[in-house]
N, C-alpha and C. Protein backbone atom coordinates (compact mmCIF):
# COMPACT_ATOMS: atom_id res chain seq x y z
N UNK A 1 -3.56 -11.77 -42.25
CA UNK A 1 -3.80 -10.40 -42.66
C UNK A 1 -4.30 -10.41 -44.08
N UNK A 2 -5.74 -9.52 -44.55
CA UNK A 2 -6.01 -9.77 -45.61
C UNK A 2 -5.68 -8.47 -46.57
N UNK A 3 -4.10 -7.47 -46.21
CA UNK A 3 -4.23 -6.80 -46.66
C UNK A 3 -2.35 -6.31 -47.32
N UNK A 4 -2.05 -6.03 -48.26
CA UNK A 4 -0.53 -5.79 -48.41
C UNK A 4 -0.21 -4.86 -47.15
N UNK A 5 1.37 -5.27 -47.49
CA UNK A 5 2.26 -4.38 -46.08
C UNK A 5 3.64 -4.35 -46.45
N UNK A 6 4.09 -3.25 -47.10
CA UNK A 6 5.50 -3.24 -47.23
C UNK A 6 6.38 -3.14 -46.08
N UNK A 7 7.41 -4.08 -46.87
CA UNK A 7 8.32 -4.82 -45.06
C UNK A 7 9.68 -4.05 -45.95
N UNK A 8 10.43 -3.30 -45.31
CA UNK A 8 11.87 -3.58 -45.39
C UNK A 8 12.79 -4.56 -44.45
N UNK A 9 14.01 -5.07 -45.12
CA UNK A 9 14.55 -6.27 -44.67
C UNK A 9 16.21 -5.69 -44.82
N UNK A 10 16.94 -5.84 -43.90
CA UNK A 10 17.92 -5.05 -44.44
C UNK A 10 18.95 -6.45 -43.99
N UNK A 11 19.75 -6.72 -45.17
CA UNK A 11 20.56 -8.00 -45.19
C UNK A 11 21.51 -8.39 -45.11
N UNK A 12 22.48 -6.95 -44.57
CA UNK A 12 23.53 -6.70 -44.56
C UNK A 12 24.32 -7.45 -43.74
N UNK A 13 23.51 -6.77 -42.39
CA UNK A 13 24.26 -7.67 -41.12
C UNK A 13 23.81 -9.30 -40.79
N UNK A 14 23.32 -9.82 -41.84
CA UNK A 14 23.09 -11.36 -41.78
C UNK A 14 23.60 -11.71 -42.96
N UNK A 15 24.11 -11.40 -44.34
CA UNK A 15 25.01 -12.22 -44.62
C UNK A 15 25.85 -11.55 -45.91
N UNK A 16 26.34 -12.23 -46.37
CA UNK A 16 27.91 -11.25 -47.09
C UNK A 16 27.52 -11.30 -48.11
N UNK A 17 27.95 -9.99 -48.95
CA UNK A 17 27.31 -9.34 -50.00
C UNK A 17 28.14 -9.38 -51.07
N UNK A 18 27.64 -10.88 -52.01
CA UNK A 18 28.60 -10.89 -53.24
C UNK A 18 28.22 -10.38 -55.04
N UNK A 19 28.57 -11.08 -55.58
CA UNK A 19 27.38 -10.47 -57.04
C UNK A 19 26.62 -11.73 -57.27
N UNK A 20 26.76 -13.01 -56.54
CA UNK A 20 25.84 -13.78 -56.78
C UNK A 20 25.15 -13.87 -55.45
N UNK A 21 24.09 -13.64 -55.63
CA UNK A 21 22.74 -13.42 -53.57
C UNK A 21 21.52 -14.19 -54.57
N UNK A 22 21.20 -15.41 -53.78
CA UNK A 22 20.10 -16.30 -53.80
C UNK A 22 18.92 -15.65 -52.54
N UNK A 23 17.65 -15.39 -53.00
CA UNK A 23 16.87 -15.41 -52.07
C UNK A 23 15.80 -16.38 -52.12
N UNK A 24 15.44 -16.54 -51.18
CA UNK A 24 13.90 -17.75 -50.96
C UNK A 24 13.07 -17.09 -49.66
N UNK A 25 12.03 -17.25 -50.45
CA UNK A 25 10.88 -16.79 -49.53
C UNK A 25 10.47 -18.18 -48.64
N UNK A 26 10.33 -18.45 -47.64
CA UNK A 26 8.79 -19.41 -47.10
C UNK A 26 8.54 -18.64 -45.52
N UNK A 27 7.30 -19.39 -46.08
CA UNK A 27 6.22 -18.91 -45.12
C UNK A 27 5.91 -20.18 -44.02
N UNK A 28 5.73 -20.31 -42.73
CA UNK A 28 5.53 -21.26 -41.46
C UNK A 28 4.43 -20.82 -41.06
N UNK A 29 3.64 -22.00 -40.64
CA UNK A 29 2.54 -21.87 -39.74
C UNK A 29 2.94 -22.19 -38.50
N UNK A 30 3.51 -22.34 -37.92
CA UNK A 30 3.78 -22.61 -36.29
C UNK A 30 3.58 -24.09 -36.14
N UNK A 31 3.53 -25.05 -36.95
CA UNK A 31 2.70 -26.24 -36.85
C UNK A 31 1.44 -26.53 -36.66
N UNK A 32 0.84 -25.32 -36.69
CA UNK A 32 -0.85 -25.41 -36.66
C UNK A 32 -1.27 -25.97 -38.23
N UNK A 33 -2.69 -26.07 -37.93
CA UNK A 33 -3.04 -26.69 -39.18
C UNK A 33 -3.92 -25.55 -39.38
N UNK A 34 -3.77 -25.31 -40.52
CA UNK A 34 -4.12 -23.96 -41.16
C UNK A 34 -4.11 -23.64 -42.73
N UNK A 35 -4.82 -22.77 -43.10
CA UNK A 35 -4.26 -22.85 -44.57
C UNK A 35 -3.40 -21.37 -44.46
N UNK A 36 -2.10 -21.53 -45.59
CA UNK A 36 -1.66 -20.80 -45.23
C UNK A 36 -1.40 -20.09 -47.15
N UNK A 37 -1.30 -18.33 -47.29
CA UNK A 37 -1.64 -18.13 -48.20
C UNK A 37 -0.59 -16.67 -48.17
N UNK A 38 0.45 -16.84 -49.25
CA UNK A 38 1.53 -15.68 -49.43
C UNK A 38 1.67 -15.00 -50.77
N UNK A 39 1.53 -13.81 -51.16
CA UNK A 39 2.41 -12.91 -51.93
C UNK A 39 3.40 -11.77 -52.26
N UNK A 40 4.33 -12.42 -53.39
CA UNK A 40 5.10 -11.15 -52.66
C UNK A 40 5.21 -10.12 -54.29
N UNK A 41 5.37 -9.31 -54.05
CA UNK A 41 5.06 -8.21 -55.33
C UNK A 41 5.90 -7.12 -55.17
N UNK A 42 6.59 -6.85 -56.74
CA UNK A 42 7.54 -5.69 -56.67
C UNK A 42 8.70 -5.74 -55.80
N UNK A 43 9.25 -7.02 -55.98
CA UNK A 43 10.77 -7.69 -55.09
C UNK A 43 11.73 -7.04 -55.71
N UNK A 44 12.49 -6.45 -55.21
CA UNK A 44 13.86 -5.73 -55.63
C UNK A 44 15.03 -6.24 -54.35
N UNK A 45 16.11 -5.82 -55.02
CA UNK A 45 17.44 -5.36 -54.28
C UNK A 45 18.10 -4.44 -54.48
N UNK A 46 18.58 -3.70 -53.39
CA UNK A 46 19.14 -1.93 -53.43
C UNK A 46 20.24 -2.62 -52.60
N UNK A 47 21.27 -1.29 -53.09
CA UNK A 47 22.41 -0.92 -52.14
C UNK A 47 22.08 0.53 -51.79
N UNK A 48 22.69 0.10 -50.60
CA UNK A 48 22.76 1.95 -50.16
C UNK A 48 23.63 2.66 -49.55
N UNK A 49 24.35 3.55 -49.58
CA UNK A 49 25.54 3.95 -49.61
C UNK A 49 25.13 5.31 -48.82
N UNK A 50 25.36 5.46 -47.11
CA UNK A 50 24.85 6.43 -46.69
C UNK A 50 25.58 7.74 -47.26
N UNK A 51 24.46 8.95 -46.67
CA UNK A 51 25.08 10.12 -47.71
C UNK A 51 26.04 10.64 -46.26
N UNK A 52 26.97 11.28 -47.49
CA UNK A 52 28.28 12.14 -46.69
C UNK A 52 28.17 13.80 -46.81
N UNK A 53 26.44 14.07 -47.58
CA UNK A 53 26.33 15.61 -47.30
C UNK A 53 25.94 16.19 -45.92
N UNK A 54 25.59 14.98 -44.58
CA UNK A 54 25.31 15.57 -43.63
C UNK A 54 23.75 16.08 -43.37
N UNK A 55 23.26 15.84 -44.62
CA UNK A 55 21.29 15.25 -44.79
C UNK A 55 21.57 14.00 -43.97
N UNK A 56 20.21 13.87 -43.39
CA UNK A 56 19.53 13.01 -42.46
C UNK A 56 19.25 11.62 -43.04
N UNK A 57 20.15 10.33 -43.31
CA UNK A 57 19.71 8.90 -43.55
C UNK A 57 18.28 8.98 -43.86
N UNK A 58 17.77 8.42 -44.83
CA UNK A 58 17.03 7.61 -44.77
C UNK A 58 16.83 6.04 -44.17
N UNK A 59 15.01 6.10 -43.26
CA UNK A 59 15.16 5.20 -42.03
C UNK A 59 14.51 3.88 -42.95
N UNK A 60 14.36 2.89 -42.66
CA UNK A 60 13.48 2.16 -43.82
C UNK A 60 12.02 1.96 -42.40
N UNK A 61 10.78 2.06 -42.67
CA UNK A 61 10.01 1.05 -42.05
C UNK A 61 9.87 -0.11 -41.51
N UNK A 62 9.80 -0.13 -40.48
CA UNK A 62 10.03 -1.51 -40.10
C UNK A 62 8.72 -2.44 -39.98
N UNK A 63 8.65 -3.66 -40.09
CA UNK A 63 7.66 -4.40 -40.06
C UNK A 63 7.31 -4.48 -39.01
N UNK A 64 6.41 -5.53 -38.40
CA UNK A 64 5.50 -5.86 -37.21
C UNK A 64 6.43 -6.35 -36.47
N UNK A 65 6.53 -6.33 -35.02
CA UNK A 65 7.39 -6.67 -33.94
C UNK A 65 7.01 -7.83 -33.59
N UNK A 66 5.43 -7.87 -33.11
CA UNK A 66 4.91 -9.29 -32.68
C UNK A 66 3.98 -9.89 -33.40
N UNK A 67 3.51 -11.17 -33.90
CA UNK A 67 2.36 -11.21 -34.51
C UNK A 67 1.95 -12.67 -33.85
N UNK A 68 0.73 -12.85 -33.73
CA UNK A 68 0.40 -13.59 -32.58
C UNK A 68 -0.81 -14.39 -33.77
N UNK A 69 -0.17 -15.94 -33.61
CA UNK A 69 -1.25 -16.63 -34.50
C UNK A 69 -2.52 -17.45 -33.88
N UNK A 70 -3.40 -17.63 -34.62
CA UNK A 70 -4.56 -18.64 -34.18
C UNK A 70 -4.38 -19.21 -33.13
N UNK A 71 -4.84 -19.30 -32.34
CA UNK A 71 -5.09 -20.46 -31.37
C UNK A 71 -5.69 -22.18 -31.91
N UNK A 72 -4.98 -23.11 -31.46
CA UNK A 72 -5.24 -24.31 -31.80
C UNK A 72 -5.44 -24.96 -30.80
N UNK A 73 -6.53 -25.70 -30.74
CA UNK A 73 -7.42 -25.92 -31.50
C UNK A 73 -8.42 -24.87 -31.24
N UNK A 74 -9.35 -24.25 -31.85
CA UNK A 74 -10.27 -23.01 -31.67
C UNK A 74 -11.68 -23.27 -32.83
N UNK A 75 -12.81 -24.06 -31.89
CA UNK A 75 -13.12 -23.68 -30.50
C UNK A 75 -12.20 -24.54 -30.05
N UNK A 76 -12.45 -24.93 -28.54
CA UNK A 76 -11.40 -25.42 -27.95
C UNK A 76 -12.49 -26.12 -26.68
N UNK A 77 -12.01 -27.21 -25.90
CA UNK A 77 -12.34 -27.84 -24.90
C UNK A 77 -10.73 -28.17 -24.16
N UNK A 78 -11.31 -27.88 -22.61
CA UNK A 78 -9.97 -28.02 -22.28
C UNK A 78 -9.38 -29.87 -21.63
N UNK A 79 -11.06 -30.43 -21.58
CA UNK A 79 -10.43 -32.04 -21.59
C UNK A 79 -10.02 -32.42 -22.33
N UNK A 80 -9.86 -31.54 -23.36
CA UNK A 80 -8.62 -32.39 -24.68
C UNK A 80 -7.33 -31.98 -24.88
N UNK A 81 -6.99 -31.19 -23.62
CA UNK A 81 -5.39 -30.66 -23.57
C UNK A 81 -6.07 -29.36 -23.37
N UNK A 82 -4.66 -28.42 -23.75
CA UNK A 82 -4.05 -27.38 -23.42
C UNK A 82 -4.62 -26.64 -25.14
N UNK A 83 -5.07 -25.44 -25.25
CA UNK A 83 -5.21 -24.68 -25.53
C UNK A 83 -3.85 -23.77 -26.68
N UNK A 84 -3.06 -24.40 -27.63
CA UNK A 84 -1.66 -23.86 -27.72
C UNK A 84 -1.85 -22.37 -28.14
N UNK A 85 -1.38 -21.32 -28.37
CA UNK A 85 -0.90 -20.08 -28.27
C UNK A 85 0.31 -19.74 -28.84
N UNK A 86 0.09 -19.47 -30.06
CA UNK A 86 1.60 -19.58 -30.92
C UNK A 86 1.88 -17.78 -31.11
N UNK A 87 3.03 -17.48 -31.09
CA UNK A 87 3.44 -16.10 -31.43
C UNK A 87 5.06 -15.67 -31.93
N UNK A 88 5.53 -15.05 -32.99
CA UNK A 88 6.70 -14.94 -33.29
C UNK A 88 7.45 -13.23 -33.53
N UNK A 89 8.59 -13.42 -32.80
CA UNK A 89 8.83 -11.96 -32.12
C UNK A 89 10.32 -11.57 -33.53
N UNK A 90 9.75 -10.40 -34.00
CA UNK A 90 11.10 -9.81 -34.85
C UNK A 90 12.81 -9.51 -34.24
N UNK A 91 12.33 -9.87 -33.16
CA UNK A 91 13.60 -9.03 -32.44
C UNK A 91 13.30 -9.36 -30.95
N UNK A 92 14.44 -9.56 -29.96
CA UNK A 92 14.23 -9.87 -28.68
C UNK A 92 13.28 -8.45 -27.84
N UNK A 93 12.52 -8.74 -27.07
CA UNK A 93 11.60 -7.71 -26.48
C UNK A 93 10.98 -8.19 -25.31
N UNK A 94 10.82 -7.41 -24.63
CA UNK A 94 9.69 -7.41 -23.71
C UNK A 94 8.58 -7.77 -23.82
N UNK A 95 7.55 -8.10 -23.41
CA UNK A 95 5.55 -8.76 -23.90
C UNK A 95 4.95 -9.19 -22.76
N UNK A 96 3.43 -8.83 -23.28
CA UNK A 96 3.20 -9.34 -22.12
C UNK A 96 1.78 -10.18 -22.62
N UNK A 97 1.22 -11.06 -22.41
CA UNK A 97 0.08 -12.09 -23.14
C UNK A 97 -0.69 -12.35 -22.35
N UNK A 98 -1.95 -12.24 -22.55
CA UNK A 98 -3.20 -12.23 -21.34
C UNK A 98 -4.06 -13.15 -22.23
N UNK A 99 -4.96 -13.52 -21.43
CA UNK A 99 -6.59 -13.50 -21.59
C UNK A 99 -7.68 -13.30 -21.13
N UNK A 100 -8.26 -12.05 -21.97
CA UNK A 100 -9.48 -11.83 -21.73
C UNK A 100 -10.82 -12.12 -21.83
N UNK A 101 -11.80 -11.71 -20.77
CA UNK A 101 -13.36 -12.18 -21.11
C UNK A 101 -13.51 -11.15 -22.09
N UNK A 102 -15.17 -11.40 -22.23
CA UNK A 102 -15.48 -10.08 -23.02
C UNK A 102 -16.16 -8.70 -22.33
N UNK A 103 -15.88 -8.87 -21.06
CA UNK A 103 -16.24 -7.68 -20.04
C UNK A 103 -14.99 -7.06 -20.43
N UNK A 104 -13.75 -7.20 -20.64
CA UNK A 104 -12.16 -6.81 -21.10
C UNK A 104 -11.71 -7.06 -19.90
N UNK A 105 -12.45 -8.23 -19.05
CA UNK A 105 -11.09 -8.39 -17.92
C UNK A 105 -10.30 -9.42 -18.12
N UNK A 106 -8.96 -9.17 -17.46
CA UNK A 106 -7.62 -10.25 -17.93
C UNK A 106 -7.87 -11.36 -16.88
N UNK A 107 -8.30 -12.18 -17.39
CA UNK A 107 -8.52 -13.74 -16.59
C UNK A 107 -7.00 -14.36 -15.90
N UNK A 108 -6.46 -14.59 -17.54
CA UNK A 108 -5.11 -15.59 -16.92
C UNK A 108 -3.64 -14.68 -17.57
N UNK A 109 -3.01 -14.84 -17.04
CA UNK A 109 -1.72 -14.17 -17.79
C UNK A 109 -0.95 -15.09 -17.93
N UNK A 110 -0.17 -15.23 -19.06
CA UNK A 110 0.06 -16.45 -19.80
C UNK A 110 1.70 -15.71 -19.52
N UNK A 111 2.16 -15.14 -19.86
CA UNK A 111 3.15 -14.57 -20.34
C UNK A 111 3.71 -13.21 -19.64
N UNK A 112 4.86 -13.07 -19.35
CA UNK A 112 5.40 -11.41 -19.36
C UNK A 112 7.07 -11.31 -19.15
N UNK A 113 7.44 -10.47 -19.45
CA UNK A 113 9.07 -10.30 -19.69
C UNK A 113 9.42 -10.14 -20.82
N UNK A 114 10.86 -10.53 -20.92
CA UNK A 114 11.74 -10.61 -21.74
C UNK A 114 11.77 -11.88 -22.63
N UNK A 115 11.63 -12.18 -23.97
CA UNK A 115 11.22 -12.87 -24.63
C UNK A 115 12.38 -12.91 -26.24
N UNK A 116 13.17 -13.71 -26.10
CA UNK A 116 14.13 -13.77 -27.99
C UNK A 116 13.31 -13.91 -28.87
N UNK A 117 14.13 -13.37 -30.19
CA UNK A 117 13.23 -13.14 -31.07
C UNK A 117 13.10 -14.92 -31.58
N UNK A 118 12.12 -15.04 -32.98
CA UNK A 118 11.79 -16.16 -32.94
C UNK A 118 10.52 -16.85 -32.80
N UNK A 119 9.97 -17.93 -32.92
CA UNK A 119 8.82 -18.07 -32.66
C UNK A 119 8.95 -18.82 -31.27
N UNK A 120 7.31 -18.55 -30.97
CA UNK A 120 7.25 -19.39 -29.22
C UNK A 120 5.88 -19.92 -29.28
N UNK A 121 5.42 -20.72 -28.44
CA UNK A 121 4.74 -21.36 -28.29
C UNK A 121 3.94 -21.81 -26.06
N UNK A 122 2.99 -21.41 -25.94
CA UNK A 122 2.60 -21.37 -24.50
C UNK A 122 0.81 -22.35 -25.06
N UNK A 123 0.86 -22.86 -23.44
CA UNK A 123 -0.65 -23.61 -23.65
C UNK A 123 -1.73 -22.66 -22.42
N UNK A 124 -2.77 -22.50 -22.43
CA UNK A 124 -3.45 -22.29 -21.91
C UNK A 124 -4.66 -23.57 -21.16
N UNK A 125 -4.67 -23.64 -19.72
CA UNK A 125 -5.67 -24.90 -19.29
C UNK A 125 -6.85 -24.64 -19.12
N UNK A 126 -7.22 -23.40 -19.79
CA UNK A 126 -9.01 -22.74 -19.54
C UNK A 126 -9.01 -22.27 -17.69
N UNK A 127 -7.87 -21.95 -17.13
CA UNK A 127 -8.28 -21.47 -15.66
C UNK A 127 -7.90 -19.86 -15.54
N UNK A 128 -8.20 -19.65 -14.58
CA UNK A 128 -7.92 -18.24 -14.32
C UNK A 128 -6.84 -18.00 -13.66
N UNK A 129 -6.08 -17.09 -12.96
CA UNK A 129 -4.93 -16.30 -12.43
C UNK A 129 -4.77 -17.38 -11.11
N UNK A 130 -5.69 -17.77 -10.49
CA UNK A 130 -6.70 -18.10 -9.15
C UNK A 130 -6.35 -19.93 -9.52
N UNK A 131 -6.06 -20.18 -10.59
CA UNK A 131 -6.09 -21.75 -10.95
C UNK A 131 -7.79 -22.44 -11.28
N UNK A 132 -8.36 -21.66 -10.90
CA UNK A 132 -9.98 -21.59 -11.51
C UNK A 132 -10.83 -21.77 -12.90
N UNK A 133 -11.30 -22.96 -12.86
CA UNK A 133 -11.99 -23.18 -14.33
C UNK A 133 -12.38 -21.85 -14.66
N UNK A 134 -12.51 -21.40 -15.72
CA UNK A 134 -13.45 -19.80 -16.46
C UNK A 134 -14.49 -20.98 -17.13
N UNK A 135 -15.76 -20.08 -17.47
CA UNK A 135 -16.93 -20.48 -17.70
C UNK A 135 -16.74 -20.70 -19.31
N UNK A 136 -17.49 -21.31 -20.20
CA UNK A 136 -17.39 -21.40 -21.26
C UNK A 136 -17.50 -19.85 -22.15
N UNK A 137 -17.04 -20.09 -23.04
CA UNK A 137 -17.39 -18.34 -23.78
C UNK A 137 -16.34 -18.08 -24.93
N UNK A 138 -16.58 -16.88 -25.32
CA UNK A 138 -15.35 -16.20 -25.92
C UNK A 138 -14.63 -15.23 -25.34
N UNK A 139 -13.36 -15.46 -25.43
CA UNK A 139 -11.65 -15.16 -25.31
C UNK A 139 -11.20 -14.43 -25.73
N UNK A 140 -10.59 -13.46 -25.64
CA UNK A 140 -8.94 -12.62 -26.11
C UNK A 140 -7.94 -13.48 -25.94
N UNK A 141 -6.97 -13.52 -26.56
CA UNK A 141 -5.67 -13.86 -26.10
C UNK A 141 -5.03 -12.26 -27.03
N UNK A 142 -4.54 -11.47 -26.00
CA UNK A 142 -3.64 -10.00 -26.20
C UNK A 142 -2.21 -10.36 -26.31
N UNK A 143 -1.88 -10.22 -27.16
CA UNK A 143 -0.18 -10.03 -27.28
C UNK A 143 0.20 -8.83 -27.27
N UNK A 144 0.98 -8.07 -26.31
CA UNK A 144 1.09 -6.25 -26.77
C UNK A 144 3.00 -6.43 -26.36
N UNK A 145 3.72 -5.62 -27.25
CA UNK A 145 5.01 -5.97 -27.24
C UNK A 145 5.96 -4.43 -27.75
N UNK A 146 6.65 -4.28 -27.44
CA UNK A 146 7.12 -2.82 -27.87
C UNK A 146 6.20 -1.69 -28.74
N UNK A 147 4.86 -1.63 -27.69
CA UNK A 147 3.92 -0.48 -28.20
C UNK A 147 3.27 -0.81 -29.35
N UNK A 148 3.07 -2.71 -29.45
CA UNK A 148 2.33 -2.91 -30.59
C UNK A 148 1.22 -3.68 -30.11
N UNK A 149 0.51 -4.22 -30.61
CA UNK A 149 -0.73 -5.01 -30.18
C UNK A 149 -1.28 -6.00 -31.18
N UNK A 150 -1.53 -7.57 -30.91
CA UNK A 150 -1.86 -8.42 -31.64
C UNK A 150 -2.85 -8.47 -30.89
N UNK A 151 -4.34 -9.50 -31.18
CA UNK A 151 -5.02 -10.23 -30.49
C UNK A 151 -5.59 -11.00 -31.54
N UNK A 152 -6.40 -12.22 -30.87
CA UNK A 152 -6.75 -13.13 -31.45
C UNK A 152 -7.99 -14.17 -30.36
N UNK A 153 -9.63 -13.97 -31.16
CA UNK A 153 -10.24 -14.77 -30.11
C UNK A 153 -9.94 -16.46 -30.35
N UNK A 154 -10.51 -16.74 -29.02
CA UNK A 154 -10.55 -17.97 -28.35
C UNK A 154 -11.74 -18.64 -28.47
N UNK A 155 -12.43 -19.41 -28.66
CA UNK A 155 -14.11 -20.09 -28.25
C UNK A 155 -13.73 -21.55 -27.32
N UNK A 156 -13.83 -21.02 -26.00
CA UNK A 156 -13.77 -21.92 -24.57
C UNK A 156 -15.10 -23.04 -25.10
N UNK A 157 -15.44 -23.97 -25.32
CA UNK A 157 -16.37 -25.14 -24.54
C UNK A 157 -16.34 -26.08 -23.37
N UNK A 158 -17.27 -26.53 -22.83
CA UNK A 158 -16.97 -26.88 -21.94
C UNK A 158 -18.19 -28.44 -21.59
């Protein structure tokens, strides 16, 4: 993403709240080879103490549910393996992961259900639904997951 995105993180229910709290940022590529490039700006820590006048909580924003990385290797040939398909879920959910031509039809479905949060990892063999080579070209791979939507193309050779 080449663009800021304020995330709230709420830290409560993962770990105990003393007057000394260490944080560390890092950032993972899935094991892809990639360059990988982070900032973080205007880092604070709040407490918050819900109100007892019976006004409405404040909700915080929540970040991205699914985010679905590069495909490796891309372009791609499929006599050199499998196609990997990396994606990491905020929270356990439902998803469902396709690939499309560029007519927008869903060739192969990689994925669907119930999915923990976490990162995951699926290969693609360049065939269709049918077990069918697809022709060389460019790809979708769709990640869509609690009413959100990632995608990311593919370049098939052959």
């Amino acid at each position: 993403r080449n663009y800021w995105e304020q995330a709230f993180i709420d830290l409560e229910p993962l770990i105990p709240f003393t007057d000394q709290v260490q944080v560390r940022f890092q950032i993972c590529d899935l094991n892809l080879p990639s360059l990988l490039e982070a900032a973080v700006d205007d880092f604070r820590l709040e407490s918050y103490t819900p109100s007892s006048t019976g006004a409405p909580d404040w909700q915080p924003q929540a970040g991205p549910l699914a985010l679905l990385a590069r495909s490796h290797p891309n372009p791609w040939q499929p006599a050199g393996g499998e196609a990997q398909v990396a994606f990491t879920l905020a929270r356990r959910t439902a998803l469902s992961l396709a690939v499309y031509d560029l007519a927008g039809r869903a060739v192969r479905h990689l994925a669907a259900g119930e999915y923990p949060a976490g990162a995951h990892r699926l290969g693609w063999d360049g065939k269709d639904d049918a077990g069918r080579a697809v022709s060389a070209g460019v790809y979708f791979l769709r990640l869509a997951a609690g009413g959100e939507t990632s995608a990311q193309r593919l370049v098939l050779l052959r």
